[in-house]
C-alpha atoms as a PDB file:
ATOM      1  CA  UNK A   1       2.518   1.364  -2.289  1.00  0.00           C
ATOM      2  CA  UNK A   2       2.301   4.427  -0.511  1.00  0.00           C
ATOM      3  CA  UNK A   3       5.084   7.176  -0.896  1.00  0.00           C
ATOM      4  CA  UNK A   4       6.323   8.284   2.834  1.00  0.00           C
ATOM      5  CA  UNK A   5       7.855  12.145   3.216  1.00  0.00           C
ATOM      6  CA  UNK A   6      11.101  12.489   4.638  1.00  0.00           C
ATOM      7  CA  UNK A   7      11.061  11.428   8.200  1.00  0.00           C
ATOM      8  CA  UNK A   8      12.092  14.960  10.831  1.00  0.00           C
ATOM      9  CA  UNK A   9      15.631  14.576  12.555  1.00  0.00           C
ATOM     10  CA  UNK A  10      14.128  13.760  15.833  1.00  0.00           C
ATOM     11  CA  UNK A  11      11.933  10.495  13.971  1.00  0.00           C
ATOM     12  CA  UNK A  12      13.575   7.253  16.101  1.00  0.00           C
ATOM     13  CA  UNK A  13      15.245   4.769  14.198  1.00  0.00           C
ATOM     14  CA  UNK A  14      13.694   1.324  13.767  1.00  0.00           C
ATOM     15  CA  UNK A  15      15.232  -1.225  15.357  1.00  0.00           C
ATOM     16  CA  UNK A  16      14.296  -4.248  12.659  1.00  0.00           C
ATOM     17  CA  UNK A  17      12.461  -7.668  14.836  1.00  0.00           C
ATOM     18  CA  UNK A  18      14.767 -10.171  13.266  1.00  0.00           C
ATOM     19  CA  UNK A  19      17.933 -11.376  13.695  1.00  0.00           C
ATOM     20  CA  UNK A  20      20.781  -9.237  11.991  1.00  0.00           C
ATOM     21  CA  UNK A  21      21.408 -11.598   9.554  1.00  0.00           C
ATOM     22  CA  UNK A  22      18.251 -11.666   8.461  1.00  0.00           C
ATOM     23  CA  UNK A  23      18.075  -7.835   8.318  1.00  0.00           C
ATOM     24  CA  UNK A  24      21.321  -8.009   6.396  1.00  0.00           C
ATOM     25  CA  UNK A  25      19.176 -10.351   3.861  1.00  0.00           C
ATOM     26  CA  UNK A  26      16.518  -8.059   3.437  1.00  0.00           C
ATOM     27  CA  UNK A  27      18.397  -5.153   2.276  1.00  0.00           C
ATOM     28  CA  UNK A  28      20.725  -7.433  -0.550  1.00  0.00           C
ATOM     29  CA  UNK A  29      16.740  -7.834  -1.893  1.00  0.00           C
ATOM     30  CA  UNK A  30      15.900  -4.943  -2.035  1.00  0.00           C
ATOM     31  CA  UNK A  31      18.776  -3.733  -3.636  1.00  0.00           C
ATOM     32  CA  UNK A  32      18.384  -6.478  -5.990  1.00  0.00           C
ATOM     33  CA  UNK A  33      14.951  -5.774  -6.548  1.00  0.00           C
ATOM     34  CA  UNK A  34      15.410  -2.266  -6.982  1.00  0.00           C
ATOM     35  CA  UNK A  35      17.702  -2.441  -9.602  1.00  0.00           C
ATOM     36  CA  UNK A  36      15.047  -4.805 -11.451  1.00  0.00           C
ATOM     37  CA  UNK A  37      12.103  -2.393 -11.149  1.00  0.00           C
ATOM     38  CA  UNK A  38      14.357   0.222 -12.259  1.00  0.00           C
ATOM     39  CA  UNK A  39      16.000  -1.708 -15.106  1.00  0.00           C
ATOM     40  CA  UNK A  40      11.881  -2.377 -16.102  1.00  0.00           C
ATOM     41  CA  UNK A  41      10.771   0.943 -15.655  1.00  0.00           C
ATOM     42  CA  UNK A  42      13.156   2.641 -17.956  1.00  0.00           C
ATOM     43  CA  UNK A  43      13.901   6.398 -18.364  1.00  0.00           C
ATOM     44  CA  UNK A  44      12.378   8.512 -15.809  1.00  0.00           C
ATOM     45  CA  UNK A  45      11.688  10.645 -18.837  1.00  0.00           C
ATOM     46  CA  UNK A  46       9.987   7.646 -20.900  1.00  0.00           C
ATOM     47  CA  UNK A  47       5.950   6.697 -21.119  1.00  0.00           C
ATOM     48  CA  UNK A  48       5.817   3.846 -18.394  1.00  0.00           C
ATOM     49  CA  UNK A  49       4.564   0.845 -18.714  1.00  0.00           C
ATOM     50  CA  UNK A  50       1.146  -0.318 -19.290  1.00  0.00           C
ATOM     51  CA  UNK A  51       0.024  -3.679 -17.619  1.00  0.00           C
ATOM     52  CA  UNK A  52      -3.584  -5.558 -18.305  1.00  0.00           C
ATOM     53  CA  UNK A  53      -4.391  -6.200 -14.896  1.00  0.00           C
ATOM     54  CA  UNK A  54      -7.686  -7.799 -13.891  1.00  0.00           C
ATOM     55  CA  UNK A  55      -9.910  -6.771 -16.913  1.00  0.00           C
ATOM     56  CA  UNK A  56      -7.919  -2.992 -16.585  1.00  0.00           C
ATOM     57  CA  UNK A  57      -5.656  -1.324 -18.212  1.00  0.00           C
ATOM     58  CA  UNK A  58      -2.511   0.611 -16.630  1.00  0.00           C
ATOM     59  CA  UNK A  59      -0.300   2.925 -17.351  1.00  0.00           C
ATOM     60  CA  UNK A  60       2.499   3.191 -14.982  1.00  0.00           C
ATOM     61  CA  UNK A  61       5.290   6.038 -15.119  1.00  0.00           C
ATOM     62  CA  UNK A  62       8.345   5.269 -13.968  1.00  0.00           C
ATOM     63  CA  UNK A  63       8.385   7.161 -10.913  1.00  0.00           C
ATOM     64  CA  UNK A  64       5.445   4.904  -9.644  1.00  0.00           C
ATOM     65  CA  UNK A  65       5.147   1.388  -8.350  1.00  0.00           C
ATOM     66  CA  UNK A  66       4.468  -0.825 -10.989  1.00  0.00           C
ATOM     67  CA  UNK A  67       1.892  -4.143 -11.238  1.00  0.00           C
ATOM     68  CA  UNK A  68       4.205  -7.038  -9.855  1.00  0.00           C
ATOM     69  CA  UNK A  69       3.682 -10.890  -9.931  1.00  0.00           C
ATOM     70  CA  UNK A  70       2.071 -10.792  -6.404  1.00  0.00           C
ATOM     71  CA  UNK A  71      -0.257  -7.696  -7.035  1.00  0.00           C
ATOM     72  CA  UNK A  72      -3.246 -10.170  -7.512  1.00  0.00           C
ATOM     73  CA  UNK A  73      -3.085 -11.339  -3.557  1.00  0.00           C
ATOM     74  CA  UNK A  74      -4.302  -7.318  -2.986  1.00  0.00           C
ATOM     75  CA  UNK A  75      -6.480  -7.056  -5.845  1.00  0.00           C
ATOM     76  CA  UNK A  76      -8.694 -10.071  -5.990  1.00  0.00           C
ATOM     77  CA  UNK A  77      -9.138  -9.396  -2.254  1.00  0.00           C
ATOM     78  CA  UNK A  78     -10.596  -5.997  -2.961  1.00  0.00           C
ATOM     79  CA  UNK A  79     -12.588  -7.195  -5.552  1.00  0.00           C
ATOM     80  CA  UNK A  80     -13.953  -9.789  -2.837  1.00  0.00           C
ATOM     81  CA  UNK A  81     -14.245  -7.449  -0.038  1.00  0.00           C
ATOM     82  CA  UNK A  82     -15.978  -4.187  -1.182  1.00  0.00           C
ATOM     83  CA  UNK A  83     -19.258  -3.794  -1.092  1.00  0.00           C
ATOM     84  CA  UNK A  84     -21.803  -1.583  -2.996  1.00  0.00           C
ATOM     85  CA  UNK A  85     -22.566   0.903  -0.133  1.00  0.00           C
ATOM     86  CA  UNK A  86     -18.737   0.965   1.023  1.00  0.00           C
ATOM     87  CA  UNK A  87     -17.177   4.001   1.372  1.00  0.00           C
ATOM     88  CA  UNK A  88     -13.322   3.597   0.355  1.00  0.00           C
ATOM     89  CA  UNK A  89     -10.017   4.893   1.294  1.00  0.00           C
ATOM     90  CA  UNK A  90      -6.827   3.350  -0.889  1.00  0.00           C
ATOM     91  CA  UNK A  91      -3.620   4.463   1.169  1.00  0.00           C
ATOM     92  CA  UNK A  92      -0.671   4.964  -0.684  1.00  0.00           C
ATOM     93  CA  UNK A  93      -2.797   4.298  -4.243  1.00  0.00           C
ATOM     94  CA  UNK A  94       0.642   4.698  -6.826  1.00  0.00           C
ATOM     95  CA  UNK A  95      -1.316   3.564  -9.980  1.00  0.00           C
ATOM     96  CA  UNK A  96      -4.998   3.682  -8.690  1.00  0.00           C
ATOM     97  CA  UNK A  97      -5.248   0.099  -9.739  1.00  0.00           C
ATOM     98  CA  UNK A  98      -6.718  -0.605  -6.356  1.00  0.00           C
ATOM     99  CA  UNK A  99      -9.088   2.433  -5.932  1.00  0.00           C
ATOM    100  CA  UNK A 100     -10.085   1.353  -9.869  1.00  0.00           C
ATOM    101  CA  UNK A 101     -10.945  -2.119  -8.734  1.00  0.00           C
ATOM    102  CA  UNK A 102     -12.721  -0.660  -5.855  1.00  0.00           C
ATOM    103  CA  UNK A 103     -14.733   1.412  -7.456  1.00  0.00           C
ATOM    104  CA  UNK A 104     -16.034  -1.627  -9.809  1.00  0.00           C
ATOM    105  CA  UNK A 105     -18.392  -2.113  -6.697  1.00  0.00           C
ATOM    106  CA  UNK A 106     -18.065   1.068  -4.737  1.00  0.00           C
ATOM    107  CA  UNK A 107     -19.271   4.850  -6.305  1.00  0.00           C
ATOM    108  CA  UNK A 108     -17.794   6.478  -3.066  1.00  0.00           C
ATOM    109  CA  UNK A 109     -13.412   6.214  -3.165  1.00  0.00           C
ATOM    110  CA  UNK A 110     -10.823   8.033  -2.154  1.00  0.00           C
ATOM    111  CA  UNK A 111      -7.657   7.365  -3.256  1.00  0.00           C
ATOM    112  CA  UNK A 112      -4.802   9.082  -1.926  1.00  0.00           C
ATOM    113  CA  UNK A 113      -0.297   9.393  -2.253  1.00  0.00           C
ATOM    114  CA  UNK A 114       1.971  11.678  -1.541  1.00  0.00           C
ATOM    115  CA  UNK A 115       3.845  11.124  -4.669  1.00  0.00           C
ATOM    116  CA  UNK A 116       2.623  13.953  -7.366  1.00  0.00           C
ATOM    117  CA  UNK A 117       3.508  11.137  -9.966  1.00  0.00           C
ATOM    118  CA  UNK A 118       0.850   8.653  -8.589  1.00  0.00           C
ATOM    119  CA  UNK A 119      -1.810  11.082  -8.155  1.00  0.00           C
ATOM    120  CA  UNK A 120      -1.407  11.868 -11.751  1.00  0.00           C
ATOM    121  CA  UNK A 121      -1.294   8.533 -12.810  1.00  0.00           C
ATOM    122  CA  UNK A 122      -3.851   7.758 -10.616  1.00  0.00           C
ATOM    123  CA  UNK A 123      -5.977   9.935 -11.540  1.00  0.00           C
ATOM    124  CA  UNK A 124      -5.416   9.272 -15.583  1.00  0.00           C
ATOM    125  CA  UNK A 125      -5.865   5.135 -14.753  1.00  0.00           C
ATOM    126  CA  UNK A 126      -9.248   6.426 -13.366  1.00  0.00           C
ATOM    127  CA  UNK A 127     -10.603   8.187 -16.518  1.00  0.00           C
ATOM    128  CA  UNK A 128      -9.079   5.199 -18.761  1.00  0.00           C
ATOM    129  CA  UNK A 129     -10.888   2.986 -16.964  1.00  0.00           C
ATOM    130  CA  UNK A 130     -14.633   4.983 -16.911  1.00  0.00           C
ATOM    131  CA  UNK A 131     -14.440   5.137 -12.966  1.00  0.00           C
ATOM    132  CA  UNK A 132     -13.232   9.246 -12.588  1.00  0.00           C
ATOM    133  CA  UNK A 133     -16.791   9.825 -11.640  1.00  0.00           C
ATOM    134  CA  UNK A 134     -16.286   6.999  -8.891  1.00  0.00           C
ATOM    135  CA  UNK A 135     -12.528   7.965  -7.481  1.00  0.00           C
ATOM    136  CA  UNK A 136     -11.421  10.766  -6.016  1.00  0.00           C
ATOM    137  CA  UNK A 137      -7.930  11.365  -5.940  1.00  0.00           C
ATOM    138  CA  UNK A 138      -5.578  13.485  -3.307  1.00  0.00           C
ATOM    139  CA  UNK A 139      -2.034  14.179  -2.375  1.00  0.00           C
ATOM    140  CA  UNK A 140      -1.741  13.247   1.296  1.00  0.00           C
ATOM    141  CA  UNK A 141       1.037  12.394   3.207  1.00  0.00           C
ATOM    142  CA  UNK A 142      -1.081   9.520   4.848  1.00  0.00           C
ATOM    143  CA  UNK A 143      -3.977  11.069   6.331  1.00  0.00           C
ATOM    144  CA  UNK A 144      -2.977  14.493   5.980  1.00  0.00           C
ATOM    145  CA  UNK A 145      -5.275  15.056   3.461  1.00  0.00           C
ATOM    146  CA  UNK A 146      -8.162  13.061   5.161  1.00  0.00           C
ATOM    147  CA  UNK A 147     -10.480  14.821   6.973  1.00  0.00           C
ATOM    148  CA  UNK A 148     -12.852  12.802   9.176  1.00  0.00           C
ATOM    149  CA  UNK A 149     -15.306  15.990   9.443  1.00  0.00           C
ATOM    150  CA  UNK A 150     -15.640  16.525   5.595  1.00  0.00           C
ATOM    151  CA  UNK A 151     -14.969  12.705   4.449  1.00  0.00           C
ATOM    152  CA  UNK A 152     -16.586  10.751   7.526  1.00  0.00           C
ATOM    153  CA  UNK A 153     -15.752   7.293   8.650  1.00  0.00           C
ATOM    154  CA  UNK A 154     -14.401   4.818   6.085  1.00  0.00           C
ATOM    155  CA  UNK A 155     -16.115   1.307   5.698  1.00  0.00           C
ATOM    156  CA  UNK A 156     -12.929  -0.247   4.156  1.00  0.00           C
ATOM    157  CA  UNK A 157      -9.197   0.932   3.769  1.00  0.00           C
ATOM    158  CA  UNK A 158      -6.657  -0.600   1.463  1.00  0.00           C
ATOM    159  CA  UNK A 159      -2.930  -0.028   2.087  1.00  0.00           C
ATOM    160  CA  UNK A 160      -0.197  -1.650   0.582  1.00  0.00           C
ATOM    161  CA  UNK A 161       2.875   0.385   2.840  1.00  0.00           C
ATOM    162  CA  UNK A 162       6.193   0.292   1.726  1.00  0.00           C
ATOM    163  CA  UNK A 163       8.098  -3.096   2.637  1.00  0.00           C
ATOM    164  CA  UNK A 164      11.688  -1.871   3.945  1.00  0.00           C
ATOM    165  CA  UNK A 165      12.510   0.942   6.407  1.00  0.00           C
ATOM    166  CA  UNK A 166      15.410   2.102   4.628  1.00  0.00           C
ATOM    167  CA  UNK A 167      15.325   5.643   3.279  1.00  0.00           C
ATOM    168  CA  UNK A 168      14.613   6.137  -0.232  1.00  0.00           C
ATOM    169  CA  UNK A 169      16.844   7.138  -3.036  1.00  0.00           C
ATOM    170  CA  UNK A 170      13.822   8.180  -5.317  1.00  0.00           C
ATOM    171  CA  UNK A 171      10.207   8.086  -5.731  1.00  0.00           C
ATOM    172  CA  UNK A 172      10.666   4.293  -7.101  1.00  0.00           C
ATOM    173  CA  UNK A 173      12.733   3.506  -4.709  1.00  0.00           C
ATOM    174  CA  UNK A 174      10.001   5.122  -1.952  1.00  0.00           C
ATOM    175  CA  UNK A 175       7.045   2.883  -3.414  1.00  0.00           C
ATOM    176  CA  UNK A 176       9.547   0.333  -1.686  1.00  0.00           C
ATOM    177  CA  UNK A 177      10.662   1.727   1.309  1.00  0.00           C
ATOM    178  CA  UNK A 178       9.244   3.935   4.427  1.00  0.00           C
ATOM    179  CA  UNK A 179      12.042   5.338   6.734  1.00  0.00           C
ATOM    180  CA  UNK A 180      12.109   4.286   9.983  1.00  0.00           C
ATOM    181  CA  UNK A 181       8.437   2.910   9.046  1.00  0.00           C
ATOM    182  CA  UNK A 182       7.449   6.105   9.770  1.00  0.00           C
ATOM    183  CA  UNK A 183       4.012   6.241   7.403  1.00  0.00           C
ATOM    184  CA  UNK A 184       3.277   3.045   8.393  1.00  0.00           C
ATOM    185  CA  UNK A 185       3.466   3.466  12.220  1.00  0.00           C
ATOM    186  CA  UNK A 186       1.474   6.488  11.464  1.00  0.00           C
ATOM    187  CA  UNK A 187      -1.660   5.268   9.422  1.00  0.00           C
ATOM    188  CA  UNK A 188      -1.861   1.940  11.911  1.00  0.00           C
ATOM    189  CA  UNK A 189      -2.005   5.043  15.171  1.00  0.00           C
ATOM    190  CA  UNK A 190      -4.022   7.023  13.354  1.00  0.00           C
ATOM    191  CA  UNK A 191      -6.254   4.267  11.493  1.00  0.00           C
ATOM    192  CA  UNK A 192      -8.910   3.506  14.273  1.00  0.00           C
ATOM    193  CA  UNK A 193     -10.303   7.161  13.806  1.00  0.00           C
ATOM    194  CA  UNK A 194     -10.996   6.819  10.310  1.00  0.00           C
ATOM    195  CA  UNK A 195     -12.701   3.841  10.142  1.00  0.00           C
ATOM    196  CA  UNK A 196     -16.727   3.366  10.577  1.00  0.00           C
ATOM    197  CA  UNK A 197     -17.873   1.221  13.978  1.00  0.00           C
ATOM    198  CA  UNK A 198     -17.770  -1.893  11.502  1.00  0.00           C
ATOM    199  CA  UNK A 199     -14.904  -0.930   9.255  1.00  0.00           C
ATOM    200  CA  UNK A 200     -12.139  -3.018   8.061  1.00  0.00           C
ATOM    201  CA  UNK A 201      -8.970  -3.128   6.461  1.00  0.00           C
ATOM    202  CA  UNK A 202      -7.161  -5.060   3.842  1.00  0.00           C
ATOM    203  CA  UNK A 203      -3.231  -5.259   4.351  1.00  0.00           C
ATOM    204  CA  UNK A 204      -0.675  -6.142   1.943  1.00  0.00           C
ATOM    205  CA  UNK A 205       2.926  -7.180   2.929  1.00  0.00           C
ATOM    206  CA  UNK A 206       5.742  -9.433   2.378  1.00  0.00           C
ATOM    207  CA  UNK A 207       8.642 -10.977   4.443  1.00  0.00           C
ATOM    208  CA  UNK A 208      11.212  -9.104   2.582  1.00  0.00           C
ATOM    209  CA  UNK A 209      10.067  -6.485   4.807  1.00  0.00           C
ATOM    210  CA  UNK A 210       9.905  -6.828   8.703  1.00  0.00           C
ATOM    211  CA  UNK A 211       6.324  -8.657   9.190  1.00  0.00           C
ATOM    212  CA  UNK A 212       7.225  -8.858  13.023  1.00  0.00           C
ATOM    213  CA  UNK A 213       6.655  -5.085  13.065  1.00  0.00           C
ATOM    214  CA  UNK A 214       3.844  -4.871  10.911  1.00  0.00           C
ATOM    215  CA  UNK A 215       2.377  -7.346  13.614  1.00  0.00           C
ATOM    216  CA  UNK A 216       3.584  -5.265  16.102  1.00  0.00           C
ATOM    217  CA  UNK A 217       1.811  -2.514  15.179  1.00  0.00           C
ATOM    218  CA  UNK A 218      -1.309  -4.276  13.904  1.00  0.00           C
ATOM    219  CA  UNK A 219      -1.787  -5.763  17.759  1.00  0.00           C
ATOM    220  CA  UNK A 220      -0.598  -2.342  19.830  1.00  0.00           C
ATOM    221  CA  UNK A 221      -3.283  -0.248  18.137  1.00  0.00           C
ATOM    222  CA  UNK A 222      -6.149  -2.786  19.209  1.00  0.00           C
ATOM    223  CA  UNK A 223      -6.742  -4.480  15.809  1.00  0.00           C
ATOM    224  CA  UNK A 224      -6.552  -8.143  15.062  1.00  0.00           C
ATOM    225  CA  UNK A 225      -5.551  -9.773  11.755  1.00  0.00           C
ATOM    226  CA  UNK A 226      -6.408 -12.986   9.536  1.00  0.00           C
ATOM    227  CA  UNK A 227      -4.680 -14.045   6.707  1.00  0.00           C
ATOM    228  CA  UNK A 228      -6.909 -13.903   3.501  1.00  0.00           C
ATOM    229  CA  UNK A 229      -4.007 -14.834   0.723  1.00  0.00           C
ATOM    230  CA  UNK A 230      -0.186 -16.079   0.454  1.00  0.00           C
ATOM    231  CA  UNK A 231       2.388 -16.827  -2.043  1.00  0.00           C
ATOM    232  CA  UNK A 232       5.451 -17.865  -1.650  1.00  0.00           C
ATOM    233  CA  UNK A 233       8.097 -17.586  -4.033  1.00  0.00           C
ATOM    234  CA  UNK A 234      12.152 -18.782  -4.507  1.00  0.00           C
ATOM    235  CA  UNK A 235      14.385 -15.497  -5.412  1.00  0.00           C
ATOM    236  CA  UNK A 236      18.117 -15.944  -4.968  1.00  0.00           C
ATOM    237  CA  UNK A 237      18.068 -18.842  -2.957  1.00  0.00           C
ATOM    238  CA  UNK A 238      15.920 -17.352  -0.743  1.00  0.00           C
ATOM    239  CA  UNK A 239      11.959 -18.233   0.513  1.00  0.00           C
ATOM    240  CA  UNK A 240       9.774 -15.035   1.032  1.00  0.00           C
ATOM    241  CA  UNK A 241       6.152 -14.696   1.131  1.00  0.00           C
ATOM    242  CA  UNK A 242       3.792 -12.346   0.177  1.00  0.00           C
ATOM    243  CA  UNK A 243       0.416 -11.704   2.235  1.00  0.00           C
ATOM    244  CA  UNK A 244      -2.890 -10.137   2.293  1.00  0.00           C
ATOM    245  CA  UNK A 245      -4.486  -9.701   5.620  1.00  0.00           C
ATOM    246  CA  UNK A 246      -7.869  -8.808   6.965  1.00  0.00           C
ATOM    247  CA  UNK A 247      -7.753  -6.417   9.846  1.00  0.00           C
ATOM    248  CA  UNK A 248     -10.585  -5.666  11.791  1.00  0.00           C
ATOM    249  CA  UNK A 249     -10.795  -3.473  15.420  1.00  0.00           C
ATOM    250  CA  UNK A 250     -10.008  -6.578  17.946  1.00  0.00           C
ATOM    251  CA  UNK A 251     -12.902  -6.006  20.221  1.00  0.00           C
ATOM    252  CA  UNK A 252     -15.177  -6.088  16.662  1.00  0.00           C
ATOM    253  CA  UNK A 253     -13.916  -9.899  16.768  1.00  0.00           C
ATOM    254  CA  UNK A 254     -13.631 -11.066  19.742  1.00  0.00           C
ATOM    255  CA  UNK A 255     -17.569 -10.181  19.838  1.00  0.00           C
END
């Protein structure tokens, strides 16, 4: 999941599309799921973990988003989607496990975080898994580090945002969470330029986070989205889903 920056004083505050009760729920999970990722991840000193993850091997630090039960709905999709003359951006990368699977079919990716953790990582999870000469890896908050004259258009981008808009207590806790959904409102309104006349993107999100937003902001920036992949799962009493969506420019389908 991509790592947002802290948000500028003047950044609005989002006002979540659910009911408050609902909102209320969201943020007892992610508490609770915070405090499992960093029970799991261990000393911020300590090695990691390491995860076999499609036919690859990970290593994960513990200031990075590790593989979860649900990682597959992103990662088979990639593996389905990219093509051999794609050119590939992975938004937010943490790991690289998604710019690695990429680059199984792509030699052209560009993986990029604003967390110096997952850039290392990244970049590490690239030679481990013979694709270094396939990925290249940036810091960039979002597309900061993008340039559309040097880089050109992208055939695909991959982003798996941060689910919650609360503000983050650490760089785990940021692989989580995007205040104010500021980098996500940014890459969807900033998207469109980076992506070739044909391009597409692959989405991943969850209903512990507020989907009504993400759907928001997938229709007011003139893109349309299918569903690809869903799982639902039974935490604490409570139903949430987990989804990976196609998104394509709208007038692309409609034609």
């Amino acid at each position: 999941m991509a790592e947002p920056s802290s948000p500028s004083s003047d950044s609005p505050v989002h006002v979540p599309m659910m009911s408050t009760a609902y909102a209320e729920r969201v943020r007892e999970w992610h508490e609770s799921a915070y405090a499992q990722a960093r029970a799991e991840a261990g000393s911020s000193s300590g090695p990691g973990q390491t995860f076999d993850y499609l036919g690859r091997t990970l290593v994960v630090p513990p200031q990075v988003q590790p593989i979860t039960g649900v990682s597959h709905l992103l990662g088979e999709a990639v593996l389905a989607e990219v093509r051999d003359t794609d050119r590939v951006l992975d938004m937010g990368t943490g790991s690289g496990v998604n710019a690695i699977l990429a680059a199984s079919r792509s030699t052209r990716v560009v993986a990029v975080d604003i967390n110096p953790y997952a850039v290392q990582a990244a970049t590490r999870n690239a030679e481990r898994n013979g694709v270094a000469d396939r990925v290249e890896v940036r810091r960039s908050d979002v597309f900061s580090a993008v340039d559309g004259a040097v880089d050109g258009a992208f055939d695909l981008i991959v982003f798996d945002p941060p689910f919650r808009w609360f503000a983050p207590r650490d760089e785990l806790d940021a692989a989580s969470t995007d205040e104010n959904y500021r980098a996500m409102t940014t890459f969807f309104r900033a998207a469109g330029r980076h992506l070739a006349p044909n391009g597409r993107m692959l989405i991943f999100f969850g209903s512990s986070g507020d989907l009504a937003y993400l759907r928001h902001l997938i229709d007011e920036t003139g893109f349309t989205a299918t569903e690809i992949a869903r799982r639902s799962l039974l935490k604490d009493g409570w139903q949430v889903a987990y989804s990976t969506f196609r998104v394509v420019a709208r007038d692309r389908w409609s034609s």
